[in-house]
PDB file of N, CA and C in Angstrom:
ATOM      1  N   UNK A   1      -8.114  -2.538  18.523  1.00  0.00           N
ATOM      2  CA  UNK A   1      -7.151  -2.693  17.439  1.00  0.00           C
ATOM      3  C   UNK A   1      -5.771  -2.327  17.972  1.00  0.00           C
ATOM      4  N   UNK A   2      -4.535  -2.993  17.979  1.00  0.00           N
ATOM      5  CA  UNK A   2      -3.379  -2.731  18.076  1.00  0.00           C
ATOM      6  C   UNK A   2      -2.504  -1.990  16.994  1.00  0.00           C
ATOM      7  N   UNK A   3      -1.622  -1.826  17.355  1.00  0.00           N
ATOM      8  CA  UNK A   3      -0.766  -0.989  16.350  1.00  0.00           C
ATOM      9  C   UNK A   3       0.620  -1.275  16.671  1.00  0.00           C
ATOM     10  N   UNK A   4       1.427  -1.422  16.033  1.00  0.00           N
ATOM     11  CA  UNK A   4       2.733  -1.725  16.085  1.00  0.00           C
ATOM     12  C   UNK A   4       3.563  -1.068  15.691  1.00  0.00           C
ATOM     13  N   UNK A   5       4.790   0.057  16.451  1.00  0.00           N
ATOM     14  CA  UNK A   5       5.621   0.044  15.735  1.00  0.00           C
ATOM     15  C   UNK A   5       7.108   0.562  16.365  1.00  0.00           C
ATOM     16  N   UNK A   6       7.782   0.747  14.876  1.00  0.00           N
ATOM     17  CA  UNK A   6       8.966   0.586  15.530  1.00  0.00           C
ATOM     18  C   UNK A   6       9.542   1.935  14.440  1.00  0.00           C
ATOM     19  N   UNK A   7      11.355   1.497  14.636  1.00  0.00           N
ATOM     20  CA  UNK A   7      11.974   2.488  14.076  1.00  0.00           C
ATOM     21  C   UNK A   7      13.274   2.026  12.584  1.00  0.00           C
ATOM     22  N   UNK A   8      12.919   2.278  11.389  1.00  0.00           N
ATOM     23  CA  UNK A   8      13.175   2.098  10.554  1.00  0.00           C
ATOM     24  C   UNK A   8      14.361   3.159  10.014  1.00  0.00           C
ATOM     25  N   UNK A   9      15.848   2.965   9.578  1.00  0.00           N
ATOM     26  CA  UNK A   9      16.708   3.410   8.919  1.00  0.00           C
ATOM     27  C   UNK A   9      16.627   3.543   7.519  1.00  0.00           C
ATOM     28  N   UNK A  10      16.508   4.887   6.726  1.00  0.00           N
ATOM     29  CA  UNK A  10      16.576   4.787   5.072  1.00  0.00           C
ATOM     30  C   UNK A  10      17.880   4.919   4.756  1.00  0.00           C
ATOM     31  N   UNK A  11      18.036   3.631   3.800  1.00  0.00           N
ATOM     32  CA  UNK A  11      19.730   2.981   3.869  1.00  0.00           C
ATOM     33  C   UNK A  11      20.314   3.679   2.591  1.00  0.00           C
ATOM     34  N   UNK A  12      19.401   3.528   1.618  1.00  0.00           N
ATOM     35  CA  UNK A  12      19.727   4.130   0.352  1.00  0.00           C
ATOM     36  C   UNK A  12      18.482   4.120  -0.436  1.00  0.00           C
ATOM     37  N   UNK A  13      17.995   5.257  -1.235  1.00  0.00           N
ATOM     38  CA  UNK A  13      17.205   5.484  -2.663  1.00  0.00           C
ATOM     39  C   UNK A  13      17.812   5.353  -3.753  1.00  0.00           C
ATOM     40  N   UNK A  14      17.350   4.075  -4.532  1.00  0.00           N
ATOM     41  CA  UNK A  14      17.449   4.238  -6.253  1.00  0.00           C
ATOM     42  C   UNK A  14      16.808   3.941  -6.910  1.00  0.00           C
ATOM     43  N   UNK A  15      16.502   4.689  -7.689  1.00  0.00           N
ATOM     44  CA  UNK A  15      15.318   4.192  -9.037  1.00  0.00           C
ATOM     45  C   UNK A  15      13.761   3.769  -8.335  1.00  0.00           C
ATOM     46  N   UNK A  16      13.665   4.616  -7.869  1.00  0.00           N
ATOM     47  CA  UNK A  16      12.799   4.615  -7.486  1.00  0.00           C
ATOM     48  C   UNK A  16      12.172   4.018  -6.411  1.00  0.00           C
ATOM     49  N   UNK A  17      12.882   3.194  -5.686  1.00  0.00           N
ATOM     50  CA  UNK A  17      12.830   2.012  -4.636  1.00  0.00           C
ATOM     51  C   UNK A  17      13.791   2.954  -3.540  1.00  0.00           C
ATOM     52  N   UNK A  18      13.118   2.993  -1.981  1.00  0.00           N
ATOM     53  CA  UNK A  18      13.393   2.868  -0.724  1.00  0.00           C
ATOM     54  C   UNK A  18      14.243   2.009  -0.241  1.00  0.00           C
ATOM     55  N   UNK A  19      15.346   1.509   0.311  1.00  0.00           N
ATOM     56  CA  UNK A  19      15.837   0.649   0.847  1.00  0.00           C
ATOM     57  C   UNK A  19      15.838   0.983   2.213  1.00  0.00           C
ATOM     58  N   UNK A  20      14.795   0.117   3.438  1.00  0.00           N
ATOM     59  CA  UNK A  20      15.047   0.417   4.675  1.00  0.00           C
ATOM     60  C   UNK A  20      15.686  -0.767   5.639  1.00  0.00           C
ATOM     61  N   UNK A  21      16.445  -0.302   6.560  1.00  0.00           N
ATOM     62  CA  UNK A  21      16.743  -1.352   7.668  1.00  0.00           C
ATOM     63  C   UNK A  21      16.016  -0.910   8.805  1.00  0.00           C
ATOM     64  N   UNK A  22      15.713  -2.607   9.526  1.00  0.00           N
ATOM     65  CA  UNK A  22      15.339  -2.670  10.731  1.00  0.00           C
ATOM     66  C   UNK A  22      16.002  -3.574  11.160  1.00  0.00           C
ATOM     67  N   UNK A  23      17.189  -2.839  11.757  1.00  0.00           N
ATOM     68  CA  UNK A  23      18.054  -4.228  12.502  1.00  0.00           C
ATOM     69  C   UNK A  23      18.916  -4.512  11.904  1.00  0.00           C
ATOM     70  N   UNK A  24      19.224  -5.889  11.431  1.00  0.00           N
ATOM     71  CA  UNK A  24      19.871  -6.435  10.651  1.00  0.00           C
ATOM     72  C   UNK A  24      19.078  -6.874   8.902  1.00  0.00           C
ATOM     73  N   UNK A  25      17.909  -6.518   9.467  1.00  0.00           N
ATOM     74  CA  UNK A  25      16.829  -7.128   8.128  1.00  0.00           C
ATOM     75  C   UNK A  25      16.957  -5.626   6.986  1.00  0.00           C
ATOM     76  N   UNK A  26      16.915  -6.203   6.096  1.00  0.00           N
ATOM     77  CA  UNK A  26      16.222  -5.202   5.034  1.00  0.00           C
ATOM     78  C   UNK A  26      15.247  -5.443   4.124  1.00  0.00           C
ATOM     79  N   UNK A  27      14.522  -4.331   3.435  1.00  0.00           N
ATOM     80  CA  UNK A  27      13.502  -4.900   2.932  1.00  0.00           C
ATOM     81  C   UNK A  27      13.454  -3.483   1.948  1.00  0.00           C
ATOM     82  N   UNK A  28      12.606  -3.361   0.957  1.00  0.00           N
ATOM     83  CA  UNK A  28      12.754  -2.576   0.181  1.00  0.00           C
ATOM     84  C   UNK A  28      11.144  -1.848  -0.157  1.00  0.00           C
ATOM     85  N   UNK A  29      10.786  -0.984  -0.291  1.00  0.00           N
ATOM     86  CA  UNK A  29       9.256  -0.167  -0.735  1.00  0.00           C
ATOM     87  C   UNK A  29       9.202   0.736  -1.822  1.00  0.00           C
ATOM     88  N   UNK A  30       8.439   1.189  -2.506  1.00  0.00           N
ATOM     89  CA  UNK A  30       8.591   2.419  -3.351  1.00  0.00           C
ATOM     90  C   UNK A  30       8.783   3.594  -2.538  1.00  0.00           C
ATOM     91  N   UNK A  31       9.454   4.392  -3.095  1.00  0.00           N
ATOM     92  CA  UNK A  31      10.147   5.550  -2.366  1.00  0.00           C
ATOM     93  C   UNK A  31       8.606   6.596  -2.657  1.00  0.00           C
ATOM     94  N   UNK A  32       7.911   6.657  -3.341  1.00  0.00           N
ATOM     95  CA  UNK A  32       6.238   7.416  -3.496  1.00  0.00           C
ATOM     96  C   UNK A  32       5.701   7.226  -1.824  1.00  0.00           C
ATOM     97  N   UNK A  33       6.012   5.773  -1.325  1.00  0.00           N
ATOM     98  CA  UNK A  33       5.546   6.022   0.347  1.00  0.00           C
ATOM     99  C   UNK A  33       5.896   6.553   1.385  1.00  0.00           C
ATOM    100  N   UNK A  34       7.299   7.249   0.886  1.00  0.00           N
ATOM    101  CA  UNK A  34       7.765   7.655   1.855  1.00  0.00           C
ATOM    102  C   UNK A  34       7.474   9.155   1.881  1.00  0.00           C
ATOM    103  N   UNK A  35       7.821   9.733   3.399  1.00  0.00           N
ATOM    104  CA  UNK A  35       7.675  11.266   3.451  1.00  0.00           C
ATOM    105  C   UNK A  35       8.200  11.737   2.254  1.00  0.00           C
ATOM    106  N   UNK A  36       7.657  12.952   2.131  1.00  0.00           N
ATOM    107  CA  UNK A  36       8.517  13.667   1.026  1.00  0.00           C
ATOM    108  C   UNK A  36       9.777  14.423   1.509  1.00  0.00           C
ATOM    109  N   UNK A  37       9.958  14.546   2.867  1.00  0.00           N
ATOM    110  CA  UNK A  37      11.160  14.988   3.416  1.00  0.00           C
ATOM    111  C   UNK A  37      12.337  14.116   3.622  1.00  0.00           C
ATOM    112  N   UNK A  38      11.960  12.549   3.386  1.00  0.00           N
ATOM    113  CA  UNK A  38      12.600  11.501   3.977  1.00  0.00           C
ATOM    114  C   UNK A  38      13.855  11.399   3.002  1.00  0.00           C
ATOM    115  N   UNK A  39      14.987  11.123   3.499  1.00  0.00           N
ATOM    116  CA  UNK A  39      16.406  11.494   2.603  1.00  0.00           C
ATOM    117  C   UNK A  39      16.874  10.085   3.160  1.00  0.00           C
ATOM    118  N   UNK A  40      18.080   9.310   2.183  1.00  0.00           N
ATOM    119  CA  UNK A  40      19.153   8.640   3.233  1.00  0.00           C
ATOM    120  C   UNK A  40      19.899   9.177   4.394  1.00  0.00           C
ATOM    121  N   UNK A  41      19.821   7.939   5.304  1.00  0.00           N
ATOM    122  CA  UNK A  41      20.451   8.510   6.551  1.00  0.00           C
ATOM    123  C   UNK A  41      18.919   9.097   7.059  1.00  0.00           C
ATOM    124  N   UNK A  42      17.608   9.228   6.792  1.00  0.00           N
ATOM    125  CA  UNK A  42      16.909   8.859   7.885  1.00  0.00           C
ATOM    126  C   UNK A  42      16.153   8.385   8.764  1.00  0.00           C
ATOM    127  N   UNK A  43      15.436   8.645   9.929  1.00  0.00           N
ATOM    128  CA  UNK A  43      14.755   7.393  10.322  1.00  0.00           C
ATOM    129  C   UNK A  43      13.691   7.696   9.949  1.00  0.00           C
ATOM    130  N   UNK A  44      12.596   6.383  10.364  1.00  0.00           N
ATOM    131  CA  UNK A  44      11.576   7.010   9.682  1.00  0.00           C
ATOM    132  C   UNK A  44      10.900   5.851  11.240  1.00  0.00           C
ATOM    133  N   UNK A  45       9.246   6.231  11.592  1.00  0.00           N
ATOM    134  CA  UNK A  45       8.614   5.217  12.064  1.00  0.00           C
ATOM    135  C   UNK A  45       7.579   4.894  11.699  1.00  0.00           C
ATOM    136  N   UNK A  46       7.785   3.374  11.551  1.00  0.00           N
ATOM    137  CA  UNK A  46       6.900   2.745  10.973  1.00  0.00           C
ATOM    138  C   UNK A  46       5.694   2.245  11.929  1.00  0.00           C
ATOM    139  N   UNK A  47       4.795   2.413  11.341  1.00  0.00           N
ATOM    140  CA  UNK A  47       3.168   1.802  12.593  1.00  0.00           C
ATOM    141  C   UNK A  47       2.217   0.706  11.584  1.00  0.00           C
ATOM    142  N   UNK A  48       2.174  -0.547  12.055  1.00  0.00           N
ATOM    143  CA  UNK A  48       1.549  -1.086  11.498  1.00  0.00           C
ATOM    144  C   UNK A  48       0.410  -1.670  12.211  1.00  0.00           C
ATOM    145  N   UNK A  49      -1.512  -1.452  11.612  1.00  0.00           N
ATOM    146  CA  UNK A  49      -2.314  -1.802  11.910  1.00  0.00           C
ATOM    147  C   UNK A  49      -3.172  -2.803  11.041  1.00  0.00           C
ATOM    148  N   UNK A  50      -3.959  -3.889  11.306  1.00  0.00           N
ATOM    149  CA  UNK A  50      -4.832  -4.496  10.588  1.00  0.00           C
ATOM    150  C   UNK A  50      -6.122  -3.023  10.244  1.00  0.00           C
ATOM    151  N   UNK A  51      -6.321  -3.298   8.903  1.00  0.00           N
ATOM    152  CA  UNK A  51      -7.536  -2.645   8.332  1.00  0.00           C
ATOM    153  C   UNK A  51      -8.382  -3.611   7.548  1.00  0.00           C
ATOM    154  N   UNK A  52      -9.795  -2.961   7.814  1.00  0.00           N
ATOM    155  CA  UNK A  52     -10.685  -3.671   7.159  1.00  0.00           C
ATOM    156  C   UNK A  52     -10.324  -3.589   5.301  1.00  0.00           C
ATOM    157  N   UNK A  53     -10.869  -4.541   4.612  1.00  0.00           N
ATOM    158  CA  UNK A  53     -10.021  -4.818   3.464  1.00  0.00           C
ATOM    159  C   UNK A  53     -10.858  -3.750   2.372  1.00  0.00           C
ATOM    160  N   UNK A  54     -10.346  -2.923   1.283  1.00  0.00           N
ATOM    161  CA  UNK A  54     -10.653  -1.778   0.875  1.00  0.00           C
ATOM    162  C   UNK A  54     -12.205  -2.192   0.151  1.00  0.00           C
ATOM    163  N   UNK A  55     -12.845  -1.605  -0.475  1.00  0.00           N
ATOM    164  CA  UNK A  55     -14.291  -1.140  -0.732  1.00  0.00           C
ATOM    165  C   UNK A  55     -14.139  -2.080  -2.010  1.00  0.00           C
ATOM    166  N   UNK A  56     -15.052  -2.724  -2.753  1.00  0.00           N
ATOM    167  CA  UNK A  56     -14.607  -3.481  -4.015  1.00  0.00           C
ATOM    168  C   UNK A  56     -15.502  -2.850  -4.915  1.00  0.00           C
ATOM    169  N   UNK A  57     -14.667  -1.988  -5.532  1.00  0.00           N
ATOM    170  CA  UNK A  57     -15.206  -0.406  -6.629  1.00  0.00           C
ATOM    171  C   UNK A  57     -16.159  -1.882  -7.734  1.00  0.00           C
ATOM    172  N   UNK A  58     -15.871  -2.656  -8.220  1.00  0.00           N
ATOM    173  CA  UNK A  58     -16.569  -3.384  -9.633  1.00  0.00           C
ATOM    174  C   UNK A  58     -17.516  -4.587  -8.856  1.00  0.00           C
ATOM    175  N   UNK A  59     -17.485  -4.532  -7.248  1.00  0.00           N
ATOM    176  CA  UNK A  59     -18.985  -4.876  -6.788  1.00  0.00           C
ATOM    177  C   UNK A  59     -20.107  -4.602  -7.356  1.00  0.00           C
ATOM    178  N   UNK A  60     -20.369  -3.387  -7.441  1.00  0.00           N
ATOM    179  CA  UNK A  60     -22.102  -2.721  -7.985  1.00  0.00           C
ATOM    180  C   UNK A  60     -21.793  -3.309  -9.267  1.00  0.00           C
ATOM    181  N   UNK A  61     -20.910  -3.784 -10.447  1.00  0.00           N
ATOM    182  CA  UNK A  61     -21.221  -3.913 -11.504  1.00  0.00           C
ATOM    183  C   UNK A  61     -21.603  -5.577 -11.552  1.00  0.00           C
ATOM    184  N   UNK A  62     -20.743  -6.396 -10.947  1.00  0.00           N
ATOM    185  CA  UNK A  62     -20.966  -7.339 -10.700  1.00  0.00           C
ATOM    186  C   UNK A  62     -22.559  -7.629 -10.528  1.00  0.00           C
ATOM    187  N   UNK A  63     -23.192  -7.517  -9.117  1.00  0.00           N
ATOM    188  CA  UNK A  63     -24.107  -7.351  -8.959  1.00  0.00           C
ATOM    189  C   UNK A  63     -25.386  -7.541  -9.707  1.00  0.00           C
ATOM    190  N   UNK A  64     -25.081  -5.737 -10.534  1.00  0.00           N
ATOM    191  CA  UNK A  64     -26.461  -5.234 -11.421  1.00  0.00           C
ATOM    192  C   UNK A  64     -25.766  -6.009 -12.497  1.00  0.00           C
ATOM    193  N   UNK A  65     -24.224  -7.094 -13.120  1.00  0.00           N
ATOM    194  CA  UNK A  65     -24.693  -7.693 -13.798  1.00  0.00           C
ATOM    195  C   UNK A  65     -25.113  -9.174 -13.771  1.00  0.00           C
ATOM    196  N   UNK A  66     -25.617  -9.667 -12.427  1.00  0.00           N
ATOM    197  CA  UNK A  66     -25.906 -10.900 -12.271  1.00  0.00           C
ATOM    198  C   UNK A  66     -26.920 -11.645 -13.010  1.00  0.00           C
ATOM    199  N   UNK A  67     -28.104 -10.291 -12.962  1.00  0.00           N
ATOM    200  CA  UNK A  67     -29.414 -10.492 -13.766  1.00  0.00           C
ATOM    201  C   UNK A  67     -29.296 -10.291 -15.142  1.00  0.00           C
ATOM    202  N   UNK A  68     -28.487  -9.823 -15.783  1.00  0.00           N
ATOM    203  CA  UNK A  68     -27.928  -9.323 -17.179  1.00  0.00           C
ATOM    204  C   UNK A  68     -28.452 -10.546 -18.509  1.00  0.00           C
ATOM    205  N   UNK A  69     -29.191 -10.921 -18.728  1.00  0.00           N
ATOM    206  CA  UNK A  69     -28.516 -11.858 -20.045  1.00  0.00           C
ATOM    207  C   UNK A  69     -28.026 -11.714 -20.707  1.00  0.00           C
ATOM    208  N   UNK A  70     -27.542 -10.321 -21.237  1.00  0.00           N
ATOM    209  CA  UNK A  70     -26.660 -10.664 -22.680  1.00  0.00           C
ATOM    210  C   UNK A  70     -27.658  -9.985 -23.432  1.00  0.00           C
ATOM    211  N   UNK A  71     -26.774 -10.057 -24.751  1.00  0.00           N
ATOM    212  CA  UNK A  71     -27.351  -9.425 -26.174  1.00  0.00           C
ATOM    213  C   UNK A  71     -27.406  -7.917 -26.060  1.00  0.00           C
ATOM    214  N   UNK A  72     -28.283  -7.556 -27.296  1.00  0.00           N
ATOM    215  CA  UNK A  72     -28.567  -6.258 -27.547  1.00  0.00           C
ATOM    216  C   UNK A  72     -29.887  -5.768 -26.492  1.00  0.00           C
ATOM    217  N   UNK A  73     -29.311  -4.394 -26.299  1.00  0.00           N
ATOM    218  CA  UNK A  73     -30.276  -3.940 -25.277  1.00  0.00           C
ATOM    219  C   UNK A  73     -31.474  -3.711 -25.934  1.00  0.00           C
ATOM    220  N   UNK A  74     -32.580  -4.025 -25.478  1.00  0.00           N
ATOM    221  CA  UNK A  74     -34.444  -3.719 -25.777  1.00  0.00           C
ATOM    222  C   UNK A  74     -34.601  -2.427 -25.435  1.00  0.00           C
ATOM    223  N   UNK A  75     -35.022  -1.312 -26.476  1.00  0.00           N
ATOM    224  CA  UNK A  75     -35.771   0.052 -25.584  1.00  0.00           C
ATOM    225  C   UNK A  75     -37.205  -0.373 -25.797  1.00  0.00           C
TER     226      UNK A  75
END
């Protein structure tokens, strides 16, 4: 697995949104991802990896309800 990364400028925080530069590009994130130390004016580095894609929590319901018909439950 590779990993990538580089070095990111925090340009300005408002309302809740991150504004970072890389370069000439900008792009914007919720400021909740960032360090909690992270202020304007600093850098931050960014590492980006492929991950396997997260766990699918309403699988098992799916599933156990494939066989399901419907209606009122029988005791």
């Amino acid at each position: 697995m590779t990993t990538r990364t580089t070095l990111v400028f925090v340009d300005a925080i408002e309302d809740g949104q991150a504004r970072l530069l890389l370069g000439e590009e900008s792009f914007s994130l919720p400021q909740s991802l960032l360090p909690e130390d992270a202020r304007e004016g600093t850098w931050l580095r960014l590492s980006l990896a492929i991950a396997p894609p997260p766990l699918d929590p309403d699988g098992l319901r799916r599933k156990l309800g494939q066989n399901d018909p419907g209606g009122p439950i029988k005791l």
